[in-house]
N, C-alpha and C. Protein backbone atom coordinates (compact mmCIF):
# COMPACT_ATOMS: atom_id res chain seq x y z
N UNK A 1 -45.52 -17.23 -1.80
CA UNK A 1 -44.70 -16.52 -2.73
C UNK A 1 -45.18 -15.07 -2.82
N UNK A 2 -44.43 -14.03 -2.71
CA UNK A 2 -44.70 -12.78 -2.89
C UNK A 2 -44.86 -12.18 -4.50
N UNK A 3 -45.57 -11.29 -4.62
CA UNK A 3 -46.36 -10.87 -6.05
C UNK A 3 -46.10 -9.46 -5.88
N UNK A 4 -45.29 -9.03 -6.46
CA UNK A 4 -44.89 -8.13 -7.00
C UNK A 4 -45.29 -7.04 -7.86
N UNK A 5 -46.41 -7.21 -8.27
CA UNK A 5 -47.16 -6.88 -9.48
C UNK A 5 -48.20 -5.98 -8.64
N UNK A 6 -49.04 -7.11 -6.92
CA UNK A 6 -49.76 -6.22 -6.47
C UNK A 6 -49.55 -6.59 -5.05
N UNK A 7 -48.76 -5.41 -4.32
CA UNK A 7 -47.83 -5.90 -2.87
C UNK A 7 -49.00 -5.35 -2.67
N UNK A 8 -49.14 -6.09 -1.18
CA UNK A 8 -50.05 -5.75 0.28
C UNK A 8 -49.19 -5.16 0.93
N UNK A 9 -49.83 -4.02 1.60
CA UNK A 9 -49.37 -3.10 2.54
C UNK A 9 -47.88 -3.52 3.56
N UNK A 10 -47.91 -4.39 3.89
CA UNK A 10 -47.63 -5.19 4.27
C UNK A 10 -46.32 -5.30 3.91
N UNK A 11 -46.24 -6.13 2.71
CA UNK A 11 -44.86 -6.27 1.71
C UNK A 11 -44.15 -4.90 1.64
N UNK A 12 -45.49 -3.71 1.38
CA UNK A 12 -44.80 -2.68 0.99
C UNK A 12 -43.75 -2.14 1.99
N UNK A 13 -44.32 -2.01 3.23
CA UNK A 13 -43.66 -1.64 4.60
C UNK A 13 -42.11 -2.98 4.68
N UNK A 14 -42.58 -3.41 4.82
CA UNK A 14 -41.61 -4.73 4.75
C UNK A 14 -40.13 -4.31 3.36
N UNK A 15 -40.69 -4.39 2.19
CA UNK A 15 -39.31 -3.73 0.89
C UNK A 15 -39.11 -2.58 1.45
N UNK A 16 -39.86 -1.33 1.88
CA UNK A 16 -39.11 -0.06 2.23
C UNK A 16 -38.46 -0.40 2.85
N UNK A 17 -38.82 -1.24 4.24
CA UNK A 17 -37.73 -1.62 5.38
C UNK A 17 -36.53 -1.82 4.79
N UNK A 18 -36.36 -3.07 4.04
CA UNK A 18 -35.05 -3.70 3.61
C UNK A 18 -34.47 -2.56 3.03
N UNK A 19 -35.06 -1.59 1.85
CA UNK A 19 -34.30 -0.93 1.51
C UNK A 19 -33.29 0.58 2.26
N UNK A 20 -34.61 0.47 3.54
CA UNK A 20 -33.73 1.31 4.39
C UNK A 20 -32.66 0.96 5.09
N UNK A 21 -32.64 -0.28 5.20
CA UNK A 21 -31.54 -1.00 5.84
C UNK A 21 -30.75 -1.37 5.26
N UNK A 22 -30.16 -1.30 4.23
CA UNK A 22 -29.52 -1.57 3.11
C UNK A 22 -28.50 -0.31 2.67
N UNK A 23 -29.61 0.88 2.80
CA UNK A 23 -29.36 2.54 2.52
C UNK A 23 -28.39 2.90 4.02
N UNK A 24 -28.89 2.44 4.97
CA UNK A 24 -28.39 3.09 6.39
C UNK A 24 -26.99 2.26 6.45
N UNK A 25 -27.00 0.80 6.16
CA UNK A 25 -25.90 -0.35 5.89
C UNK A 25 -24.69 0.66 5.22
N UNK A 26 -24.88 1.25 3.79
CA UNK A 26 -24.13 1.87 3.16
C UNK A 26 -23.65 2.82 3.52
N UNK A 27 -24.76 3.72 4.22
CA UNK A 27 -23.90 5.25 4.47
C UNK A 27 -23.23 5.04 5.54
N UNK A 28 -23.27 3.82 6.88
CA UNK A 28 -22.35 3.85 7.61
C UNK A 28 -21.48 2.98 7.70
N UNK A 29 -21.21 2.20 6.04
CA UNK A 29 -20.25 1.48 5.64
C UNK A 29 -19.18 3.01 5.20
N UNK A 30 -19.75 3.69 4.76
CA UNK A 30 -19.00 4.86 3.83
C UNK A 30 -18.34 5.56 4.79
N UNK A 31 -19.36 5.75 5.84
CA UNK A 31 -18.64 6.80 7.26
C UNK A 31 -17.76 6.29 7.35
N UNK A 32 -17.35 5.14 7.97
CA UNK A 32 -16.09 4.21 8.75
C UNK A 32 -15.22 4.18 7.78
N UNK A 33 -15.57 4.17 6.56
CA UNK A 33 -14.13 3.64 5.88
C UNK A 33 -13.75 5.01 5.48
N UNK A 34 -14.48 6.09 5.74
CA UNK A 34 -13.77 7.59 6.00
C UNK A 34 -13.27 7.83 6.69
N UNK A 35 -13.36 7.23 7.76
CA UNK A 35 -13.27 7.72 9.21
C UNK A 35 -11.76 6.93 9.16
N UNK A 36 -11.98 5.74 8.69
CA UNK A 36 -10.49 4.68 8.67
C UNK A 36 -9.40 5.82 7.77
N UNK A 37 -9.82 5.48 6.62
CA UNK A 37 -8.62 6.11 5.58
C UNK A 37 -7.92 7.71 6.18
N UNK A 38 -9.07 8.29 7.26
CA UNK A 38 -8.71 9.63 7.61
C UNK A 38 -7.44 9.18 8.87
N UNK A 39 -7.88 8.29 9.63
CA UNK A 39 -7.13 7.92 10.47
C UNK A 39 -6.09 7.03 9.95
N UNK A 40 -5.90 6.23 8.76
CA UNK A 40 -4.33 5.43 8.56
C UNK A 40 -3.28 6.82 8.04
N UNK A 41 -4.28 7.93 7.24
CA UNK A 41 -3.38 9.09 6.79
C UNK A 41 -2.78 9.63 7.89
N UNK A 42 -3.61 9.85 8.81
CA UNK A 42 -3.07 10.96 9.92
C UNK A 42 -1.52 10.09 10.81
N UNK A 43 -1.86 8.64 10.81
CA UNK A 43 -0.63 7.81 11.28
C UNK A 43 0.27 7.63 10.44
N UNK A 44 0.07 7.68 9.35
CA UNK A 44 1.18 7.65 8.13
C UNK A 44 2.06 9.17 8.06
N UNK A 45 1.33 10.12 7.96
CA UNK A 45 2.36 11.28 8.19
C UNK A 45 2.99 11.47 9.21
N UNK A 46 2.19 11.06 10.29
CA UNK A 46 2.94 11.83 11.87
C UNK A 46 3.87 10.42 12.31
N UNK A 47 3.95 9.53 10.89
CA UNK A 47 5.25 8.48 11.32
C UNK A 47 4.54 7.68 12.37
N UNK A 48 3.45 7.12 12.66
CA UNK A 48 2.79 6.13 13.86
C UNK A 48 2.75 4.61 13.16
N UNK A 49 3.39 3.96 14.17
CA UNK A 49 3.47 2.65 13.86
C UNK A 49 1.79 2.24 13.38
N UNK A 50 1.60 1.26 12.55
CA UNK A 50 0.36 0.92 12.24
C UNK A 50 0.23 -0.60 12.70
N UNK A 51 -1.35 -0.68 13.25
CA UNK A 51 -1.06 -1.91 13.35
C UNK A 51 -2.55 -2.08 12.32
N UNK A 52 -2.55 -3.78 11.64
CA UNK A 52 -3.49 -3.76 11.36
C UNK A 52 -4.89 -4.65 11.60
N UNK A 53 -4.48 -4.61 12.92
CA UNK A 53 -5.80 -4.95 13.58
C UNK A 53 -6.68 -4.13 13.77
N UNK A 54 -6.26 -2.93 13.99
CA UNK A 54 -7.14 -1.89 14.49
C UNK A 54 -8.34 -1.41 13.40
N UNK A 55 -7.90 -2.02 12.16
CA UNK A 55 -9.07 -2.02 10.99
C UNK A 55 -9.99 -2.94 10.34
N UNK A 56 -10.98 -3.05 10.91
CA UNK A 56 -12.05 -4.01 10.43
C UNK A 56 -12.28 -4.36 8.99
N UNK A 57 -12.22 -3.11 8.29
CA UNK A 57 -12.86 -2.96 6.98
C UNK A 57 -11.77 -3.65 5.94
N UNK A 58 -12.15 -4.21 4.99
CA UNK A 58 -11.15 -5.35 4.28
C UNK A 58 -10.49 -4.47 3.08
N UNK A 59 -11.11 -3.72 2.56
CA UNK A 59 -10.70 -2.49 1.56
C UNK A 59 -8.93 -2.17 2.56
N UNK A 60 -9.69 -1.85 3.68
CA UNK A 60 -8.09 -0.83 4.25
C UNK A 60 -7.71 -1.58 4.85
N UNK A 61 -7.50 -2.67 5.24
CA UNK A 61 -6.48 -3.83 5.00
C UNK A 61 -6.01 -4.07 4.34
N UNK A 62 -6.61 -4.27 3.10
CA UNK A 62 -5.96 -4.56 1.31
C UNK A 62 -4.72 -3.66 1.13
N UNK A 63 -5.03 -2.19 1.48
CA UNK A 63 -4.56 -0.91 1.39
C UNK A 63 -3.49 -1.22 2.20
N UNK A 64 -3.35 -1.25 3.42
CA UNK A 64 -2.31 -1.72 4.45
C UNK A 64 -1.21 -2.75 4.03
N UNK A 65 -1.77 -4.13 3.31
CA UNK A 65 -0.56 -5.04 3.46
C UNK A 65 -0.26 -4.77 1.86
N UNK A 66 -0.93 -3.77 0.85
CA UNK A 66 -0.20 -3.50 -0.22
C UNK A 66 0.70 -2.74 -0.49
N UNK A 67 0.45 -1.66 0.61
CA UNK A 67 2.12 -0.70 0.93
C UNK A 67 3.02 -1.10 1.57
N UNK A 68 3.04 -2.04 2.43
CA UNK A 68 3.90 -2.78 3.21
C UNK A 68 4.21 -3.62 2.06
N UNK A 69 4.01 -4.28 1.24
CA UNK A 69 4.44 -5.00 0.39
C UNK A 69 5.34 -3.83 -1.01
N UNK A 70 4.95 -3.22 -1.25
CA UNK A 70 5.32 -2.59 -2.24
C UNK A 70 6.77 -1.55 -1.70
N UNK A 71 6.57 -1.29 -0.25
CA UNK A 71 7.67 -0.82 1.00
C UNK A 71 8.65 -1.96 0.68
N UNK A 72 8.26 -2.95 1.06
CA UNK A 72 9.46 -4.14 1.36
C UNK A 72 10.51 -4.28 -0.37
N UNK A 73 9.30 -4.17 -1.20
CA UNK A 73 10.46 -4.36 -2.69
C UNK A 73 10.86 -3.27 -2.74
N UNK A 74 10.62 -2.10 -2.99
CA UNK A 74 11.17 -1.45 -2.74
C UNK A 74 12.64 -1.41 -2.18
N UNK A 75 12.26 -1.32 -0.67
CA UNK A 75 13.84 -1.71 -0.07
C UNK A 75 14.99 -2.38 -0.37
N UNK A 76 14.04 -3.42 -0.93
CA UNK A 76 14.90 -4.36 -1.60
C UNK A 76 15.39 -4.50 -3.15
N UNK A 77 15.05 -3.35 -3.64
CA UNK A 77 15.34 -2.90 -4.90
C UNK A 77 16.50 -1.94 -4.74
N UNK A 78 16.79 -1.78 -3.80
CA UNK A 78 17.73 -0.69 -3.67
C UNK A 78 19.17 -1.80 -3.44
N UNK A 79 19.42 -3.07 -3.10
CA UNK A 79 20.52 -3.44 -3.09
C UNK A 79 21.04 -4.01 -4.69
N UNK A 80 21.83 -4.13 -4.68
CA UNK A 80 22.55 -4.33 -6.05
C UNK A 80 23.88 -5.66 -6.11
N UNK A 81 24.21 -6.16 -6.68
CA UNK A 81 25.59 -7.01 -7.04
C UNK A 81 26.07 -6.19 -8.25
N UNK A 82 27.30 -5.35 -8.34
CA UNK A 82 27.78 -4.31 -9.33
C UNK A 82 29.43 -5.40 -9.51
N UNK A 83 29.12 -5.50 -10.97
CA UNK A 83 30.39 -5.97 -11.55
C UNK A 83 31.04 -4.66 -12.16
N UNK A 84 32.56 -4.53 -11.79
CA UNK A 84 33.27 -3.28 -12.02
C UNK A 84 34.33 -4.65 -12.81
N UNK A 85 34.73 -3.62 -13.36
CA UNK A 85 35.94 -3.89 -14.16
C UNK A 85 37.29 -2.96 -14.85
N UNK A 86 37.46 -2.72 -13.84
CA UNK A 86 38.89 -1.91 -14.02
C UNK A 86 39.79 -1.70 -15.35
N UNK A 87 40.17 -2.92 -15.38
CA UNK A 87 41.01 -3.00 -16.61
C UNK A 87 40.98 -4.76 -17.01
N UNK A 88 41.21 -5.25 -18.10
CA UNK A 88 40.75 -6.81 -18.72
C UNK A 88 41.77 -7.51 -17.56
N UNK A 89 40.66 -8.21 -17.29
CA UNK A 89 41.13 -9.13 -16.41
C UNK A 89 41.42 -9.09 -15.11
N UNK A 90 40.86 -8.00 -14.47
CA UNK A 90 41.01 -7.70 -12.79
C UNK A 90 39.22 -7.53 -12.69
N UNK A 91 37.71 -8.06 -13.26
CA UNK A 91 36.46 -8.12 -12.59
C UNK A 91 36.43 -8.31 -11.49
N UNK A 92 35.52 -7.84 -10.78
CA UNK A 92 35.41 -8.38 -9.84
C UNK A 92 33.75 -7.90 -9.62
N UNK A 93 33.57 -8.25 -8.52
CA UNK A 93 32.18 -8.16 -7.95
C UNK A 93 31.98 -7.60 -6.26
N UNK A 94 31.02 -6.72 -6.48
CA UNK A 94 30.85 -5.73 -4.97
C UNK A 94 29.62 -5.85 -4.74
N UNK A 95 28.82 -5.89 -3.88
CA UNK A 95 27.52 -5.37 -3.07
C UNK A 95 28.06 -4.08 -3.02
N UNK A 96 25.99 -3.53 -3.28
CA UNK A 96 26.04 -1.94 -3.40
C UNK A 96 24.76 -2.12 -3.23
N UNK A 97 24.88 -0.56 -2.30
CA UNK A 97 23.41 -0.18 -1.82
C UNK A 97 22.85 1.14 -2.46
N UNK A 98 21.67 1.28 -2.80
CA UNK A 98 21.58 2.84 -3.26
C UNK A 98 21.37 3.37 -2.38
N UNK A 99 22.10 4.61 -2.13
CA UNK A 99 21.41 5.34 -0.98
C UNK A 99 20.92 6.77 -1.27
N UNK A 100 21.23 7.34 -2.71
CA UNK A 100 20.86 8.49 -3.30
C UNK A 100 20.85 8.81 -4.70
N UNK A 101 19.89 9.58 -5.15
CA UNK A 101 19.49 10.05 -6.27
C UNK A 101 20.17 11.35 -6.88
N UNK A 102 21.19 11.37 -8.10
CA UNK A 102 21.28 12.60 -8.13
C UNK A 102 21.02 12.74 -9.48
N UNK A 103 20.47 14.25 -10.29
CA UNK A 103 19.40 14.48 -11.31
C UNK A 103 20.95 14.43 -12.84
N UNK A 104 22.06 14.03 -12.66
CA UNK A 104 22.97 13.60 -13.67
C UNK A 104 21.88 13.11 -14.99
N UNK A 105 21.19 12.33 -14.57
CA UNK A 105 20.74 11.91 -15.97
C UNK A 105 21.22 10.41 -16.38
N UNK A 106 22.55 10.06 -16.08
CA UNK A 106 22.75 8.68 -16.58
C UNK A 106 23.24 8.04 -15.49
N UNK A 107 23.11 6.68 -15.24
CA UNK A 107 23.85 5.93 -14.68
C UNK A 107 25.31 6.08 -13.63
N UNK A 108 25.43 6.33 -12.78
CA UNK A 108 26.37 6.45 -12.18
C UNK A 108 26.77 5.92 -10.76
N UNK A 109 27.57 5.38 -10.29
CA UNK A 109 28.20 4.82 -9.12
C UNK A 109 29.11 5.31 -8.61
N UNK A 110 29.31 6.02 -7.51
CA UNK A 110 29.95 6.35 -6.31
C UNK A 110 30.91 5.38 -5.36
N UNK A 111 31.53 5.28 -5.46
CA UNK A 111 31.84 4.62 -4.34
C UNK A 111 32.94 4.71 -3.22
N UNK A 112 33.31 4.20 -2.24
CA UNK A 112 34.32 4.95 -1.27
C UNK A 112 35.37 4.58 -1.95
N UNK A 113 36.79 5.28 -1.81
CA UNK A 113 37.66 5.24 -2.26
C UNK A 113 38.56 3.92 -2.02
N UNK A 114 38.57 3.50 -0.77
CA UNK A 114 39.14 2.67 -0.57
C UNK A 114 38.64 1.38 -1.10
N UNK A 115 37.37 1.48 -1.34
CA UNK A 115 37.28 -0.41 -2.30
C UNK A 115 37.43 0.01 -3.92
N UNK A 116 38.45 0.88 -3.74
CA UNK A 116 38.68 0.96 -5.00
C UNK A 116 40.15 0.08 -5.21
N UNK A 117 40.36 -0.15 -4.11
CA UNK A 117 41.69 -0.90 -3.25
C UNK A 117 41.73 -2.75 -3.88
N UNK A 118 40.04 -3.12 -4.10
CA UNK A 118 39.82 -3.95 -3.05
C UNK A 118 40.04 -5.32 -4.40
């Protein structure tokens, strides 16, 4: 059992070790996952498919399938089932997609003229 109270030379060389290896563990845990996040940015702007194999580190994986996830609702927040109602008793029901934002302020729907037909 090791004694702590009064290490032999020995021990001492031995805890520095671990702690250098521990210290060197970290700073080139820190490099890579700089080096990663620098490289998913640089593919994310210049539009590069990502794959995510190419990342070891579990942090930027996490990072990866949580924008892809938050991408996908997204997308899918944008379709709609819009009940219109013209006048009592002609409801009906349309699929609608958003496809734009404009700074109006309230609520509003566009739609082509002709399913105004419909």
């Amino acid at each position: 059992m090791l004694s702590i109270e009064n290490p032999d030379e020995k021990t001492l060389i031995s805890i520095n070790s671990i702690v250098e290896n521990i210290k060197t563990s970290i700073a080139t845990t820190i490099e890579n996952r700089k080096e990663n996040l620098e490289a998913l940015n640089n593919a994310l702007i210049n539009g590069w498919n990502i794959d995510i194999d190419d990342f070891e580190d579990p942090i930027i994986r996490q990072i990866i399938i949580s924008g892809i996830e938050t991408h996908t609702s997204f997308i899918k927040s944008l379709d709609y089932i819009v009940s219109r109602t013209p006048a009592q008793s002609h409801q009906s029901f349309m699929p609608m997609k958003l496809v734009a934002f404009d700074e109006s302020g309230v609520n509003s729907a566009y739609v082509n003229r002709m399913q105004l037909y419909l």
